[in-house]
Protein backbone atom coordinates (compact mmCIF):
# COMPACT_ATOMS: atom_id res chain seq x y z
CA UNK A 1 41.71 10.78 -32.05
CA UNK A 2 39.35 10.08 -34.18
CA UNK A 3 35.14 11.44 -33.18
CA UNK A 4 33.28 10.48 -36.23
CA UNK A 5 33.51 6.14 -36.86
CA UNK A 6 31.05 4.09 -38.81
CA UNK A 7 30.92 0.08 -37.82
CA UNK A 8 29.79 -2.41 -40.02
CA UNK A 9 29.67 -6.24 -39.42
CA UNK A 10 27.77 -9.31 -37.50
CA UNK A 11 25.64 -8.01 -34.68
CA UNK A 12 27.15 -9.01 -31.90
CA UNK A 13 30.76 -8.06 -33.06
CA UNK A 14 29.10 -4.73 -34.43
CA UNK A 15 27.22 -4.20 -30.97
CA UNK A 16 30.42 -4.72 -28.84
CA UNK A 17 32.91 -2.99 -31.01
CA UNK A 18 30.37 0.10 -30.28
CA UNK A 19 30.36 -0.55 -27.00
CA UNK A 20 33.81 -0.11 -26.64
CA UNK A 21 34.32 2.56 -28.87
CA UNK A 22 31.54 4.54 -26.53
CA UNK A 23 32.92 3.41 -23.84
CA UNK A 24 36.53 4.38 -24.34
CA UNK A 25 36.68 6.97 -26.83
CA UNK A 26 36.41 10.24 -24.62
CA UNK A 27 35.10 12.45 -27.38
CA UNK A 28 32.42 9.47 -28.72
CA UNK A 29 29.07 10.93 -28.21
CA UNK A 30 26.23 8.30 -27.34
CA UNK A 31 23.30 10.65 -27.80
CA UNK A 32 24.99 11.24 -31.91
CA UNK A 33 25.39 7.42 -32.30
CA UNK A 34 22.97 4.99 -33.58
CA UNK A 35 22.44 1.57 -35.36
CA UNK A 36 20.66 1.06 -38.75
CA UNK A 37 19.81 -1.92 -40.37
CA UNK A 38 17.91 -3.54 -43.23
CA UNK A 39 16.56 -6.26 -41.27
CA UNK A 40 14.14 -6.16 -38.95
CA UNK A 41 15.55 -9.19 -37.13
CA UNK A 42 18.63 -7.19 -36.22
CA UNK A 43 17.61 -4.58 -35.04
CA UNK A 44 15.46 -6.42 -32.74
CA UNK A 45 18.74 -8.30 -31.35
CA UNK A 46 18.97 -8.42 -27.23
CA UNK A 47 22.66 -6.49 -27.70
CA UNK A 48 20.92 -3.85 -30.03
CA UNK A 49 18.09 -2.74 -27.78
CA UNK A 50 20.75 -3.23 -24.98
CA UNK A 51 22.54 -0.69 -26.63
CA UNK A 52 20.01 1.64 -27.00
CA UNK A 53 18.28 0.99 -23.09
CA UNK A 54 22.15 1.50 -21.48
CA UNK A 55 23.44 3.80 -23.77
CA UNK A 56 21.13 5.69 -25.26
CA UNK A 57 21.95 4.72 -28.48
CA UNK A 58 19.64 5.45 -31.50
CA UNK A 59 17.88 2.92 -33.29
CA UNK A 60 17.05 4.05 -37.60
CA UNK A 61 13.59 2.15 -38.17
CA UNK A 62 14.57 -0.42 -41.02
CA UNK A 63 12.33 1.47 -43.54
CA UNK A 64 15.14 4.73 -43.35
CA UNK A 65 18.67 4.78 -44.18
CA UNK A 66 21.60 7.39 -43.17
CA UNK A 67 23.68 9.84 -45.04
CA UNK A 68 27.01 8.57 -45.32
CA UNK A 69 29.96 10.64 -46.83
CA UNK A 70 27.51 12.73 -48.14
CA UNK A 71 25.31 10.31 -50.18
CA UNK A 72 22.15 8.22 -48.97
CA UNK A 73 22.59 5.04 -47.92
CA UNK A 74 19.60 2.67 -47.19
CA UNK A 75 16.56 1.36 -48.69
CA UNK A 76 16.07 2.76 -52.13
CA UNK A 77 12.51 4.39 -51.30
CA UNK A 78 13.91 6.44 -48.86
CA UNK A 79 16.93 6.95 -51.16
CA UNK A 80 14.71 8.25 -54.12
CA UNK A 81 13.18 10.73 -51.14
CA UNK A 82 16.59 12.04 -49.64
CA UNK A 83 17.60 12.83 -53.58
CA UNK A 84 14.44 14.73 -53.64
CA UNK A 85 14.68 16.95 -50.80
CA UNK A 86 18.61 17.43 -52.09
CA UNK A 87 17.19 18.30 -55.48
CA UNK A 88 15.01 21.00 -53.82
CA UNK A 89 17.86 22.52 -51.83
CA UNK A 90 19.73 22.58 -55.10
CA UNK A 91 16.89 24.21 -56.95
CA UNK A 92 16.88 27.41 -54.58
CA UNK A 93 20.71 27.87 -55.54
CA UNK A 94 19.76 27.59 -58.99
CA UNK A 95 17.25 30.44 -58.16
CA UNK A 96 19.95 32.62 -56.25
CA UNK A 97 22.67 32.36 -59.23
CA UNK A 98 18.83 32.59 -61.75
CA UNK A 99 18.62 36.49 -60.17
CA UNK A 100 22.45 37.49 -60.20
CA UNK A 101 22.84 36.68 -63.60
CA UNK A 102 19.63 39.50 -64.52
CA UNK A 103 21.68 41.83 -62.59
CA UNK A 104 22.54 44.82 -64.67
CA UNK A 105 26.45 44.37 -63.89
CA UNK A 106 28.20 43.59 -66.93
CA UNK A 107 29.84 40.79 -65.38
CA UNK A 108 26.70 38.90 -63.69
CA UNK A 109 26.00 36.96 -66.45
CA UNK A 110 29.79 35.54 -66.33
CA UNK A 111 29.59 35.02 -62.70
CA UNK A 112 26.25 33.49 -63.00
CA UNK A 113 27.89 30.79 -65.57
CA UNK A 114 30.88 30.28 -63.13
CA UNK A 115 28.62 29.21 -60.03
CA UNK A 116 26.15 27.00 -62.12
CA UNK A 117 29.37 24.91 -63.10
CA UNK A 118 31.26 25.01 -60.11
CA UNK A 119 29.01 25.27 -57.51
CA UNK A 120 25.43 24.17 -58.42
CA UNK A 121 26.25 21.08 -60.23
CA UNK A 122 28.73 19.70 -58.43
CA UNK A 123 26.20 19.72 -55.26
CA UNK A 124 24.66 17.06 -56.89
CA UNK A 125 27.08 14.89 -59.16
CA UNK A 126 29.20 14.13 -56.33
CA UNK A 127 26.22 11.88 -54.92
CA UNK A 128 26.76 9.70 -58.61
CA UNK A 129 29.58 7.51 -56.95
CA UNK A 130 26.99 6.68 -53.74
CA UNK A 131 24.24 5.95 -55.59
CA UNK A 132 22.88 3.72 -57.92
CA UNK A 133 22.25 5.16 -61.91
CA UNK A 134 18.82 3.05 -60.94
CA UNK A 135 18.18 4.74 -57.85
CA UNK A 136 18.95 8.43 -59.11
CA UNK A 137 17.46 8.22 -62.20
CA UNK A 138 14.76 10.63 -61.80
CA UNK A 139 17.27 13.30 -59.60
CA UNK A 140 19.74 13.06 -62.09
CA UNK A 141 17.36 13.72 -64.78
CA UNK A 142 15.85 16.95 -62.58
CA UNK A 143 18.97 18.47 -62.15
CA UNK A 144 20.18 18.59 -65.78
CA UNK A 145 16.83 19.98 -67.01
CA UNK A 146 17.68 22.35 -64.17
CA UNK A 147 21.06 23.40 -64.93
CA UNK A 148 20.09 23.46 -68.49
CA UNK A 149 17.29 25.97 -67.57
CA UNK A 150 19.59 28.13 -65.73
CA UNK A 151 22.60 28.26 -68.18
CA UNK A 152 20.03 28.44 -71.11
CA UNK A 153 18.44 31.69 -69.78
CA UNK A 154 22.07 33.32 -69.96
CA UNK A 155 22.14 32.89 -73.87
CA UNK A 156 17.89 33.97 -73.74
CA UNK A 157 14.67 34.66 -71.67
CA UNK A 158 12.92 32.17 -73.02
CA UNK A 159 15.56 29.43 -71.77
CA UNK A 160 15.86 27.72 -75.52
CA UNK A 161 17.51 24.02 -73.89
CA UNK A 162 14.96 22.93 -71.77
CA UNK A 163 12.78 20.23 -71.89
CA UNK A 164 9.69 21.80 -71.66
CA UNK A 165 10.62 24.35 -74.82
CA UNK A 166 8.61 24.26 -77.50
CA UNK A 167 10.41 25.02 -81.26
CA UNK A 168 8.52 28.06 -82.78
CA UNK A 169 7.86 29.24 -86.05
CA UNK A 170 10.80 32.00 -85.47
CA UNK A 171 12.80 29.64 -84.57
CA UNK A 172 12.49 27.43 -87.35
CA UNK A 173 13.28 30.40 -89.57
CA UNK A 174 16.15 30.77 -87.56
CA UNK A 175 17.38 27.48 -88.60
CA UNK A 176 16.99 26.00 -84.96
CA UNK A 177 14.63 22.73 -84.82
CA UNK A 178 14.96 19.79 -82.43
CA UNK A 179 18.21 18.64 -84.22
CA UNK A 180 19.41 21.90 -83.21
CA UNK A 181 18.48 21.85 -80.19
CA UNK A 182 19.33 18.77 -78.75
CA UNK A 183 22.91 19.39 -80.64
CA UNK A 184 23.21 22.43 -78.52
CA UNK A 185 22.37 20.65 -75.31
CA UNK A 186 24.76 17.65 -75.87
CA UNK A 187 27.60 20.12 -76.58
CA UNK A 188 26.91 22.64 -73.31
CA UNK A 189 27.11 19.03 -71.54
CA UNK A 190 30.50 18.42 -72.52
CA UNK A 191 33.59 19.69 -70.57
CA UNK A 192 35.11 22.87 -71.57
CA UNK A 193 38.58 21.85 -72.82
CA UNK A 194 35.96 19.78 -75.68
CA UNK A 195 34.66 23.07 -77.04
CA UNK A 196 31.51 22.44 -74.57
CA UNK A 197 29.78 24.50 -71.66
CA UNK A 198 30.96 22.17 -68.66
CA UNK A 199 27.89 21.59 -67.47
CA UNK A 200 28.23 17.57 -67.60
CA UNK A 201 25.06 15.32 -67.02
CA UNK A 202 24.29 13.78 -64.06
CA UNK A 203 22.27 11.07 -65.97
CA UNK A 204 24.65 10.47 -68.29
CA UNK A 205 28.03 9.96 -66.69
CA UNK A 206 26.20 8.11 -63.17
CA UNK A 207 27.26 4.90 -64.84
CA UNK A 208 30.84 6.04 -64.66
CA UNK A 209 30.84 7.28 -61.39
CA UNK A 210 29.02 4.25 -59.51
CA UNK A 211 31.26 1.87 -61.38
CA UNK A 212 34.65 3.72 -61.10
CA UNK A 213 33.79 3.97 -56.72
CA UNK A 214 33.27 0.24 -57.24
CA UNK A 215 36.59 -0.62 -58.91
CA UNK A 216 37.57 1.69 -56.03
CA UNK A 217 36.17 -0.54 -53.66
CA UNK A 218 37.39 -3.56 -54.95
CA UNK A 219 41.18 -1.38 -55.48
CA UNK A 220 41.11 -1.38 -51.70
CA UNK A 221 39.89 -4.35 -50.15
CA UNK A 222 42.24 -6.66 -52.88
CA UNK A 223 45.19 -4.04 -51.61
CA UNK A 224 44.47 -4.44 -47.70
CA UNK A 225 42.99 -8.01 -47.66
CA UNK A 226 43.47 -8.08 -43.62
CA UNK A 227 41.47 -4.92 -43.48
CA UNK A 228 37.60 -6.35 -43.28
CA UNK A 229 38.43 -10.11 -44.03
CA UNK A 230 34.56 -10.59 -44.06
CA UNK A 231 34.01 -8.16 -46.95
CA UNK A 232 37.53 -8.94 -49.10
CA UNK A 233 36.19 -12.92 -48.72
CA UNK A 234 33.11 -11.75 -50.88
CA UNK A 235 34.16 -9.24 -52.91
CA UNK A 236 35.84 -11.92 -55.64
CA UNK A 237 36.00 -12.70 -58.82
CA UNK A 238 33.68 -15.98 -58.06
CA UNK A 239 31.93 -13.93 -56.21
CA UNK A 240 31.48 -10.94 -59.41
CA UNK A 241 30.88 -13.76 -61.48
CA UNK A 242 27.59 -14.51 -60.02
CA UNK A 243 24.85 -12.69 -61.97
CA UNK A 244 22.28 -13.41 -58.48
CA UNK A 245 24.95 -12.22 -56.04
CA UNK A 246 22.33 -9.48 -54.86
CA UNK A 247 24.95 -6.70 -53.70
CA UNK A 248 26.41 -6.66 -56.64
CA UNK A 249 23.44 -6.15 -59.13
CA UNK A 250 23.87 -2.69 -59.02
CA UNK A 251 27.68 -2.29 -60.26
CA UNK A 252 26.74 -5.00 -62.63
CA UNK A 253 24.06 -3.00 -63.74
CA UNK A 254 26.24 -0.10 -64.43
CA UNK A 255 28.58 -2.23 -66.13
CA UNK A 256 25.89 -3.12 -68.31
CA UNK A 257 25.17 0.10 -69.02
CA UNK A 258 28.47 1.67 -69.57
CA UNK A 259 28.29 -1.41 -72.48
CA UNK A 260 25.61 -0.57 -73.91
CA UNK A 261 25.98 3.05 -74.68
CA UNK A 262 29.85 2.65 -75.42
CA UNK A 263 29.74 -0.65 -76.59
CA UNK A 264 31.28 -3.68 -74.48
CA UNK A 265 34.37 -3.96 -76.70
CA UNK A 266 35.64 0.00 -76.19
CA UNK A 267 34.89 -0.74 -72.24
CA UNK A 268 37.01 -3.37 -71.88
CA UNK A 269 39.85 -1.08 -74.02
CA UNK A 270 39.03 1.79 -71.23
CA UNK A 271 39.77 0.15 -68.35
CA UNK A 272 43.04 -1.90 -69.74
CA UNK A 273 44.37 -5.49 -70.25
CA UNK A 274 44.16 -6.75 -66.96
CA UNK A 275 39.92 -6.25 -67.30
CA UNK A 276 38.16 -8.78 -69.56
CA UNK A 277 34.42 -9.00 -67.78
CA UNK A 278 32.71 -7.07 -65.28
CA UNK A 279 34.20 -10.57 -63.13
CA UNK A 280 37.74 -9.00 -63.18
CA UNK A 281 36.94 -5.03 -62.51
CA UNK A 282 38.89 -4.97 -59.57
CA UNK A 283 42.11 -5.24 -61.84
CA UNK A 284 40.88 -1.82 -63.40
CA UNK A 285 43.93 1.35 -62.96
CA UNK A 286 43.15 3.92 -60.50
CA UNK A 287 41.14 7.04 -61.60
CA UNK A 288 38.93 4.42 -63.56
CA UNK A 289 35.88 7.10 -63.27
CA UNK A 290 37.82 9.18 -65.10
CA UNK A 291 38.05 7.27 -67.47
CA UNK A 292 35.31 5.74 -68.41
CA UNK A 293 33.40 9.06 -67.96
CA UNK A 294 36.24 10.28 -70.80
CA UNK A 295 35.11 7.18 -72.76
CA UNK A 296 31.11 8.11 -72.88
CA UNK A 297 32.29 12.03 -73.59
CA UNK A 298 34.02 10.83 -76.60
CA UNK A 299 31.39 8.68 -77.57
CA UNK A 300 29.27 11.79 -77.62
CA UNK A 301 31.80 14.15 -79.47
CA UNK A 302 32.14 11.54 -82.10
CA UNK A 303 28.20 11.07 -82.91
CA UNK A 304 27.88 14.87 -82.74
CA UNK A 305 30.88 15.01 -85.71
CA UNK A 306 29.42 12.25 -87.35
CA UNK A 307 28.64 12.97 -90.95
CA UNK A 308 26.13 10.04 -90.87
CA UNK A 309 24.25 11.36 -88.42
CA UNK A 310 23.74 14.43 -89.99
CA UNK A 311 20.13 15.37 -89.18
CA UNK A 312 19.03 12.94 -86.39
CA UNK A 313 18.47 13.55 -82.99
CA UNK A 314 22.27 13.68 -81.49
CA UNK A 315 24.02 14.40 -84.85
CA UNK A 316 25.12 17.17 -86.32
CA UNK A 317 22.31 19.55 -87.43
CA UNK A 318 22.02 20.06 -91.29
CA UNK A 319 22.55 24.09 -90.42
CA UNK A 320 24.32 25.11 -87.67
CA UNK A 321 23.89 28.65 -87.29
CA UNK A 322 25.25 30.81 -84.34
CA UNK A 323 22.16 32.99 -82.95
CA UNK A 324 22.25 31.45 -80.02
CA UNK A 325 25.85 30.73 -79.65
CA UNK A 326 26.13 27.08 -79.60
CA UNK A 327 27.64 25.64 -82.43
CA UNK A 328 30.07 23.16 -84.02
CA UNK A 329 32.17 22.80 -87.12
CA UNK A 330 32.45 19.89 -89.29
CA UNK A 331 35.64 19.36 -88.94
CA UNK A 332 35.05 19.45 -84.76
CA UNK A 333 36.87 23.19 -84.69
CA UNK A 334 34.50 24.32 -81.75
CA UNK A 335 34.00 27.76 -80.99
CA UNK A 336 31.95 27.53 -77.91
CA UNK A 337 34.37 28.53 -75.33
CA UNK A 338 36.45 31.81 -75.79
CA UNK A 339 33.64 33.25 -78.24
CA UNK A 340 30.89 32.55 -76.20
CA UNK A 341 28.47 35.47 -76.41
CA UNK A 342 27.95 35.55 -72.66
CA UNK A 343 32.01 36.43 -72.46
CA UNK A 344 31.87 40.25 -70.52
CA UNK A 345 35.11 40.32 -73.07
CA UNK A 346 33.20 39.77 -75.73
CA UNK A 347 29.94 41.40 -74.99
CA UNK A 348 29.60 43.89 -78.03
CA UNK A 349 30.46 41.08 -81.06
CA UNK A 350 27.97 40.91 -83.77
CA UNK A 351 27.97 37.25 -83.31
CA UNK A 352 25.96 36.57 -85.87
CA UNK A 353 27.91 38.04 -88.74
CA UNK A 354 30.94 36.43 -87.03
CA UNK A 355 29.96 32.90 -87.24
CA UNK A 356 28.69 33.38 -90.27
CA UNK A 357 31.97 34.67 -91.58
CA UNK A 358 33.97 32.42 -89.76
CA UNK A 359 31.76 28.93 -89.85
CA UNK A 360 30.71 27.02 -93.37
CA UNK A 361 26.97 25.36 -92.42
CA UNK A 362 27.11 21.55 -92.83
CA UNK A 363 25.46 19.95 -95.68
């Protein structure tokens, strides 16, 4: 039988379906339970302090939330301070894999790029689908700029990708500005089988994520309407359609900003026929997140090949040279992956006559 159940509902039906649960459920643990709520009113109901006086039930003041499947959930302040403290738990295993990779083994530094992308960054992302893009904003933006800093110092000391870099005179002479740069950091953002370094952005693809759990949602309650009548009874397309509806605003937000970075028109093409509006999202195809987070990768692959862009912020540089191993062709013939200079199989590659042999510069 199940030990671990979450209630939601009405007080009183809330209050007595714990009851019984406590009551009946030999392995239910009273002194582990406890009620949360954002109002102050409920929490204040005679069958909630009943709960706690008989039971010994804990009550969550109405100014904290709960971690729920991993992620936050509660009021947003004490949202933005759980990320925090999550961010700083993450930061010391970006300092663990930061000292294995200056180990003299000649495989650290390939171990060192293995756990930052499938280890440290997915202890993070996988909060994106609980949590609003509004909400982790800051987080999200901490944690690339960390992951950045870590996979950064594999290619150099100096950790060339992060924010708080400052283009020198050297490496101006190298060829490597702040088009450069930021075309280096888009591409080590973009998966692997794209020619990039894997490491994706939190920031960037938390649209996706909150909206494809959303369609999710909506996937489930529309597939077992006798499951929480209360919550299938809101959750329609009247109900989507109002802009006011204040649960909503955040998936509507993300909607909103899924349209404005791929445009409205290629995020109604994403998620198929049956989706017109944000109104009708629950007729989105499973593994929506997917792809919609496909949709914004492509979106960045295409301005990064973009001839017109050649020379802005996000375009292709007007020199792409290889020093520092991050590079792309014109013709979007990445070599990123199997001839990255941190590659223990690689390790003794001029790589700088190499990619100059192999790579024309774009003009």
């Amino acid at each position: 039988m199940a030990d671990d159940i979450r209630l939601f509902g009405p007080v009183e039906e809330a209050v007595e379906a714990k009851r019984w649960w406590l009551q009946n459920c030999e392995r239910a643990n009273a002194d582990k339970s406890y009620v949360s709520s954002s109002s102050q009113e409920a929490m204040d109901h005679p069958d909630v302090l009943a709960l706690k006086e008989e039971l010994g039930v804990k009550l969550v003041p109405i100014n904290e939330g709960r971690r729920i499947l991993g992620a936050p959930v509660g009021p947003k302040p004490w949202q933005e301070l759980w990320l925090k403290e999550k961010g700083d738990d993450i930061e010391k295993v970006f300092d663990r894999i930061d000292e294995l990779a200056e180990h003299d083994h000649q495989l650290s530094k390939q171990c060192a790029q293995l756990l930052t992308r499938q280890c440290a960054v997915p202890k993070y992302t996988h909060l994106l689908r609980g949590v609003d893009p509004n909400t982790n904003e800051l987080a999200s933006k901490r944690h690339d700029q960390r992951a950045l800093r870590s996979y950064s110092k594999l290619m150099g000391p100096h950790a060339p990708l992060t924010e708080d870099y400052e283009i020198t005179a050297a490496d101006l002479a190298d060829g490597f500005g702040e088009v450069e740069k930021e075309f280096a950091i888009r591409q080590v953002q973009l998966p692997m089988k794209k020619g990039g370094g894997g490491i994706m952005s939190a920031a960037e693809i938390a649209p996706a994520a909150f909206l494809g759990a959303a369609i999710d949602v909506l996937r489930f309650y529309r597939a077992n309407p006798d499951f929480a009548p209360l919550i299938t009874n809101v959750l329609t397309v009247e109900a989507l359609a109002d802009p006011e509806l204040e649960p909503l605003l955040d998936w509507r937000a993300a909607w909103d900003s899924l349209s404005e970075t791929i445009d409205e028109a290629t995020l109604l093409v994403t998620l198929g026929d049956n989706v017109t509006s944000f109104e009708t999202i629950g007729a989105a195809p499973a593994k929506s997140q997917k792809l919609l987070t496909d949709a914004l990768l492509a979106a960045r692959a295409d301005k990064m090949a973009d001839s017109s862009e050649i020379g802005k912020i996000g375009g292709p540089p007007s020199k792409v040279e290889g020093k520092r191993g991050i590079l792309a062709h014109p013709r979007r013939n990445v070599i990123f992956r199997s001839d990255f200079p941190i590659s223990s199989r690689k390790r003794d590659v001029n790589w700088a006559e190499v990619i100059q042999n192999q790579l024309p510069s774009i003009s």
